[in-house]
N, C-alpha and C. Protein backbone atom coordinates (compact mmCIF):
# COMPACT_ATOMS: atom_id res chain seq x y z
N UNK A 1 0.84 -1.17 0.00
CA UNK A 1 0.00 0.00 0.00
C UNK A 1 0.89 1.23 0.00
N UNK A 2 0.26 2.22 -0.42
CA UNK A 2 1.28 3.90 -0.65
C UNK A 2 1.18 4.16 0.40
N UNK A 3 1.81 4.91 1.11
CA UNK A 3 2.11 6.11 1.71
C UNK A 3 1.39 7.09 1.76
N UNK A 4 0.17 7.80 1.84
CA UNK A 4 -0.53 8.45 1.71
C UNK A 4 -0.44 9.53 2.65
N UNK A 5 -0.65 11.17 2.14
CA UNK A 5 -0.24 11.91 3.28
C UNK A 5 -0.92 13.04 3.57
N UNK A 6 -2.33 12.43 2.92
CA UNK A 6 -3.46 13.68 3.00
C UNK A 6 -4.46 12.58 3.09
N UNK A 7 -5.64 12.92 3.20
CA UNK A 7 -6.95 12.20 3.24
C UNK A 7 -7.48 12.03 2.53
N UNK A 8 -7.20 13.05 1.25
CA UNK A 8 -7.49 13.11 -0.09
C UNK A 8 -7.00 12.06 -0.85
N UNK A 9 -5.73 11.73 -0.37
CA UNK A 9 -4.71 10.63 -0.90
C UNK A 9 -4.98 9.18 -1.14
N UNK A 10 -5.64 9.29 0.50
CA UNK A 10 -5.92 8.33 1.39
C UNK A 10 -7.70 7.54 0.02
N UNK A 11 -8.80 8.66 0.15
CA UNK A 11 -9.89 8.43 -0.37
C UNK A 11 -9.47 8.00 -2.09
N UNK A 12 -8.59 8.84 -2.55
CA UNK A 12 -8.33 8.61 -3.73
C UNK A 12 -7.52 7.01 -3.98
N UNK A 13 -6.85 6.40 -3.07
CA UNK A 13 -6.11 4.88 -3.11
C UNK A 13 -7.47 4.20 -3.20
N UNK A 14 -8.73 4.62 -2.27
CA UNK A 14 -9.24 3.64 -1.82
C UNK A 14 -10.60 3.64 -3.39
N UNK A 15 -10.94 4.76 -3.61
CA UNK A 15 -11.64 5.28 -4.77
C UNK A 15 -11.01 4.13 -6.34
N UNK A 16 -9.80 4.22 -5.94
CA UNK A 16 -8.58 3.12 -7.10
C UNK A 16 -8.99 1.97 -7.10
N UNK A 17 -8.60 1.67 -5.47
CA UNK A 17 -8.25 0.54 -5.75
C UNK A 17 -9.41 -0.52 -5.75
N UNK A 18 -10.70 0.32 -4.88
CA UNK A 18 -11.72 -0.94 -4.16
C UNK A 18 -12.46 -1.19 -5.68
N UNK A 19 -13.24 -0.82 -6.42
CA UNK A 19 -13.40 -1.28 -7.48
C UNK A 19 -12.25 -2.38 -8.54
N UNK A 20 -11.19 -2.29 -8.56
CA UNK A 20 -10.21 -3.36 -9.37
C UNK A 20 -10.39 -4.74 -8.06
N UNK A 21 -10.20 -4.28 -6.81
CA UNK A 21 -10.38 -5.19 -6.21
C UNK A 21 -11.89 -5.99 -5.86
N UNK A 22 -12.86 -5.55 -6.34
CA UNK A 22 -14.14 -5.75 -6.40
C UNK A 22 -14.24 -6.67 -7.49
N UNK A 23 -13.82 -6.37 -8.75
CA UNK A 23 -14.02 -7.02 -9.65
C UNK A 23 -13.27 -7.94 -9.31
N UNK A 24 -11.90 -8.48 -8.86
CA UNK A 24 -10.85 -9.60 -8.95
C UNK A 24 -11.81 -10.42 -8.02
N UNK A 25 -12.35 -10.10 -6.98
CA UNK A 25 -13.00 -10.73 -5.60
C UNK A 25 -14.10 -11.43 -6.50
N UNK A 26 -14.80 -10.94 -7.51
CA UNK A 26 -15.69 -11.34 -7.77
C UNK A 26 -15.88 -12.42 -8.92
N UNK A 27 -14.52 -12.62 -9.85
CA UNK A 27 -14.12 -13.08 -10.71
C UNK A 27 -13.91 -14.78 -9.58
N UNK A 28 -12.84 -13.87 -8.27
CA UNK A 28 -12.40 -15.59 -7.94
C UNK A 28 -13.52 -16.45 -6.81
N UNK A 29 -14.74 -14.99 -7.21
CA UNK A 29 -16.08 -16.61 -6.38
C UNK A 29 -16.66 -17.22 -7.28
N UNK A 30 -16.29 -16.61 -8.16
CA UNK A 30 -17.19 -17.37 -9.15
C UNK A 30 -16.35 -18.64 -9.17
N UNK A 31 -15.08 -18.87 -9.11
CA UNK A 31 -14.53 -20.35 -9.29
C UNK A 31 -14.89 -21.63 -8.46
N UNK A 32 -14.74 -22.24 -8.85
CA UNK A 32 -14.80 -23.66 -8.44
C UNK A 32 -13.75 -24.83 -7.89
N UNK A 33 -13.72 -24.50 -6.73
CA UNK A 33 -12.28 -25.83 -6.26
C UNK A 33 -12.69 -27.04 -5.92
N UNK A 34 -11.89 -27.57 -6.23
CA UNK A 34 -12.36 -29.20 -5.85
C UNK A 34 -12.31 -29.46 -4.85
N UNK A 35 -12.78 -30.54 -4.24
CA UNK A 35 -13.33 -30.48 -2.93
C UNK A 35 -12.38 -30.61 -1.74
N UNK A 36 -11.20 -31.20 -2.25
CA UNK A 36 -10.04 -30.95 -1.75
C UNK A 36 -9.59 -29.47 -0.87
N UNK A 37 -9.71 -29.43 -2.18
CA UNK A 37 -9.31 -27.53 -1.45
C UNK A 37 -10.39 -26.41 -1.30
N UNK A 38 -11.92 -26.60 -0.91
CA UNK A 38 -13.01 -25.95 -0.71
C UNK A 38 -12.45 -25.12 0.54
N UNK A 39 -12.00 -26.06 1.56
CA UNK A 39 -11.97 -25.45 2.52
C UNK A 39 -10.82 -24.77 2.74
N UNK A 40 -9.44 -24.66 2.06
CA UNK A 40 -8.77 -23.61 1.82
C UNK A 40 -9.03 -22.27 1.20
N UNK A 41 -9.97 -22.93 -0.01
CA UNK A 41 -10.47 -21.79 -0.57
C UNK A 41 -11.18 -20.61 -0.23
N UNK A 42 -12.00 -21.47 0.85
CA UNK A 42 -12.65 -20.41 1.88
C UNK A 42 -12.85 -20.07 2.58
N UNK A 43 -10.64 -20.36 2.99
CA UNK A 43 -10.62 -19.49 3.85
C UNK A 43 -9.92 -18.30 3.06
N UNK A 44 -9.02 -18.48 1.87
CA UNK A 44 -9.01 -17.94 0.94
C UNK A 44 -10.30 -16.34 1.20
N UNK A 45 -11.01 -16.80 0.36
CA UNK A 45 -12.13 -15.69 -0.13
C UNK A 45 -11.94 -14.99 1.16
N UNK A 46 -12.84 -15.60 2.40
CA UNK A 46 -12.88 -14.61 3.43
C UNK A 46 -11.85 -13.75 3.77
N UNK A 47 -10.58 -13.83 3.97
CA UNK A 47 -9.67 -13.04 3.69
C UNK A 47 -9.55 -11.75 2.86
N UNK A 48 -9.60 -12.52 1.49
CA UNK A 48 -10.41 -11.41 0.41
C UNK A 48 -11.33 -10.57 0.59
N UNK A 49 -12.69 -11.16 0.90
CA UNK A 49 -13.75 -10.11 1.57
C UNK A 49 -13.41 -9.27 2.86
N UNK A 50 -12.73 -10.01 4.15
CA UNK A 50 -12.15 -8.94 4.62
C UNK A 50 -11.07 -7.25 4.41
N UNK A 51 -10.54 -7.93 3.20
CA UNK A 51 -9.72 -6.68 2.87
C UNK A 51 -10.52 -5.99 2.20
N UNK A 52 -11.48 -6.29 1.37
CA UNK A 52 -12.46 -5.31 0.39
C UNK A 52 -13.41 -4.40 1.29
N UNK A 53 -13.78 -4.99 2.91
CA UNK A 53 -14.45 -4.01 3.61
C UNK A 53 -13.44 -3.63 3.74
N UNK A 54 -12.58 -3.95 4.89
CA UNK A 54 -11.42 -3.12 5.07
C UNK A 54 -10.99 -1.18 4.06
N UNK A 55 -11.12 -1.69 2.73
CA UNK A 55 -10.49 -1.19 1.96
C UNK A 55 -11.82 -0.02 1.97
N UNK A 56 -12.90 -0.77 1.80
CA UNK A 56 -14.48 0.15 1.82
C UNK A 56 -14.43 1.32 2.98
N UNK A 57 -13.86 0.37 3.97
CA UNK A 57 -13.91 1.49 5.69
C UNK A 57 -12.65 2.10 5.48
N UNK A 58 -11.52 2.30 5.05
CA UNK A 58 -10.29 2.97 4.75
C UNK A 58 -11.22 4.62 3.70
N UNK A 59 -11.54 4.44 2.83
CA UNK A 59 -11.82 5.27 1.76
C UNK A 59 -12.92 6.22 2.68
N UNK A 60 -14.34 5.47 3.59
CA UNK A 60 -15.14 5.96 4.01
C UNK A 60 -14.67 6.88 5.32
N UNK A 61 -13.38 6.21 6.15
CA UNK A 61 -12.32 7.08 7.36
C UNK A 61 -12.01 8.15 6.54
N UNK A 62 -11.25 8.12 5.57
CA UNK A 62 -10.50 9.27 4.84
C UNK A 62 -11.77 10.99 4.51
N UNK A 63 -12.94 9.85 3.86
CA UNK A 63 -13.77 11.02 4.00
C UNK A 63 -14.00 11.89 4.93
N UNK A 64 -13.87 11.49 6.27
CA UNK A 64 -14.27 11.90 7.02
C UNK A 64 -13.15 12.66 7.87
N UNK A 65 -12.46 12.00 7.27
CA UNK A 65 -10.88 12.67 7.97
C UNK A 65 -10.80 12.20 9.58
N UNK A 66 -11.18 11.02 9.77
CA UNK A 66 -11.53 10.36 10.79
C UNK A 66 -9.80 9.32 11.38
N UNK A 67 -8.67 10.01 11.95
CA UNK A 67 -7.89 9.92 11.93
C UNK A 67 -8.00 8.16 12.67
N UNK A 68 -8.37 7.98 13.21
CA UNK A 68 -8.44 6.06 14.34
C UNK A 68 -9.25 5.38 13.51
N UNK A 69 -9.86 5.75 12.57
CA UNK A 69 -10.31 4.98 11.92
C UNK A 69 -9.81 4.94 10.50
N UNK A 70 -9.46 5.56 9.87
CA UNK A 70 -8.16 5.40 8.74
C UNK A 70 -7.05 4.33 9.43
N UNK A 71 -6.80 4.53 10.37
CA UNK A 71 -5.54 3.74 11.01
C UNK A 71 -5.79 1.92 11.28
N UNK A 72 -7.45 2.17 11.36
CA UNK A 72 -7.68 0.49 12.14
C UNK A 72 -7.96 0.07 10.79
N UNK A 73 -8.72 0.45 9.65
CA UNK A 73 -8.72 0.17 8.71
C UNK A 73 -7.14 -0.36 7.49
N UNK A 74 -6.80 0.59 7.93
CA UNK A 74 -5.02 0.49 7.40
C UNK A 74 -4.40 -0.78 8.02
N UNK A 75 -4.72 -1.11 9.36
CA UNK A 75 -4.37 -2.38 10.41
C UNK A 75 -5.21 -3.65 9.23
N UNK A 76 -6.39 -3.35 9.35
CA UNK A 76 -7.43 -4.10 8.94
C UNK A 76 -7.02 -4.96 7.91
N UNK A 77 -7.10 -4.17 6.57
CA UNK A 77 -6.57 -4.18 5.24
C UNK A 77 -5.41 -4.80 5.24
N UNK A 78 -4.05 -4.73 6.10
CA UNK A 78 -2.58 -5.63 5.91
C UNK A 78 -2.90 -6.78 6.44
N UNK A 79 -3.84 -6.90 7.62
CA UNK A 79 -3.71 -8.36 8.31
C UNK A 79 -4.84 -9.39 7.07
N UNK A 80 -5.70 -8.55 6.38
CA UNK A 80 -6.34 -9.52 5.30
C UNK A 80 -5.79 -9.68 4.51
N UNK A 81 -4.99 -8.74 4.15
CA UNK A 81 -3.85 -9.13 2.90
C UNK A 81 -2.83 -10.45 3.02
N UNK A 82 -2.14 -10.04 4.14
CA UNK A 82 -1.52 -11.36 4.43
C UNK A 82 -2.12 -12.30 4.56
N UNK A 83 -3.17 -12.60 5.00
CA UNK A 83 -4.18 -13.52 5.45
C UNK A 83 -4.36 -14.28 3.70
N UNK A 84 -4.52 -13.45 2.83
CA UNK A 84 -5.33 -13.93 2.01
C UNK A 84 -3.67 -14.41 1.25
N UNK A 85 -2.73 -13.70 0.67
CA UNK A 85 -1.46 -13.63 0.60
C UNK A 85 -0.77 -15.59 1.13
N UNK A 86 -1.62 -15.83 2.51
CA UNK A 86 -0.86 -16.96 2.73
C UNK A 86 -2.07 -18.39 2.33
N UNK A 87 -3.58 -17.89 2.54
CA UNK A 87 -4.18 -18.90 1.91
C UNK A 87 -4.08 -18.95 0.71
N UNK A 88 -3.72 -18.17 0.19
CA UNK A 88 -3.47 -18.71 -1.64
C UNK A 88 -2.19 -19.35 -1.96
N UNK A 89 -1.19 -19.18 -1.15
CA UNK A 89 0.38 -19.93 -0.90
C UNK A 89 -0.04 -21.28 -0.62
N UNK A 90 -1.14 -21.45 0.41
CA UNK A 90 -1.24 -22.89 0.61
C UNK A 90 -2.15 -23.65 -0.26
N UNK A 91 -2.76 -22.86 -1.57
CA UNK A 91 -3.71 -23.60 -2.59
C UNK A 91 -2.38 -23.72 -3.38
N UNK A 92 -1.48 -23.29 -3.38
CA UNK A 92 -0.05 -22.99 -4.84
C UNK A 92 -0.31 -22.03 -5.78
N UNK A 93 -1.38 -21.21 -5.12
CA UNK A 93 -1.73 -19.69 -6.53
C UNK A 93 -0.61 -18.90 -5.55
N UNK A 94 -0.08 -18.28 -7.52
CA UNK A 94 0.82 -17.17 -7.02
C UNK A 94 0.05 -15.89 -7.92
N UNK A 95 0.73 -15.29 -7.91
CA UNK A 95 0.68 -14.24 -8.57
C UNK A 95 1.78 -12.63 -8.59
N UNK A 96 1.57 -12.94 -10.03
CA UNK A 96 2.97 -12.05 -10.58
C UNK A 96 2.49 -10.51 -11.03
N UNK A 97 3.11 -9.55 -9.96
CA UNK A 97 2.99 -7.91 -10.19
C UNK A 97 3.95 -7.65 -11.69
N UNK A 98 3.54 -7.19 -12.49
CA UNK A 98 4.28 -6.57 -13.56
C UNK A 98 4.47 -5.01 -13.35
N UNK A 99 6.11 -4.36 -13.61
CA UNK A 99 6.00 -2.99 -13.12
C UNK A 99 7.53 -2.54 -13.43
């Protein structure tokens, strides 16, 4: 995540990013795991859905310029990331940033 150093900054990451991440969230329920890995998977997703509120309550703090709540949200958002970051390590999905 950026560095953000206004609230404006802050609403504008979240304005970015929660829609691309809306659509990806929504692309990977639609999939189908075998039954094997259902229950990785979802723990997977939830993860996912946690960071997308997360990311929802980050953008909605910033509006408000609501300084403890930008912050728990910011908390929020890394611990689902990782979260989701390590259930997809344990299905073997990676995924490659181009940049």
């Amino acid at each position: 995540m950026p560095h953000p150093r206004s609230y404006a900054q802050v609403v504008a990451f979240a304005n970015r990013t929660l829609p691309l991440y809306t659509a990806a969230l929504r692309k990977l329920e639609a999939l189908k795991p075998s039954h094997a890995d259902e229950a990785s998977f979802g723990v997977w997703l939830a993860a996912d859905r946690r960071a997308a509120t997360a990311l929802r309550d980050l953008g909605e703090a910033g509006m408000r310029h609501d300084y403890p709540g930008t912050s728990a949200a910011v908390v929020r958002l890394q611990e689902a990331a990782l979260a989701s970051r390590g259930a997809a390590d344990d299905l073997g999905v990676t995924a490659c940033a181009a940049g």
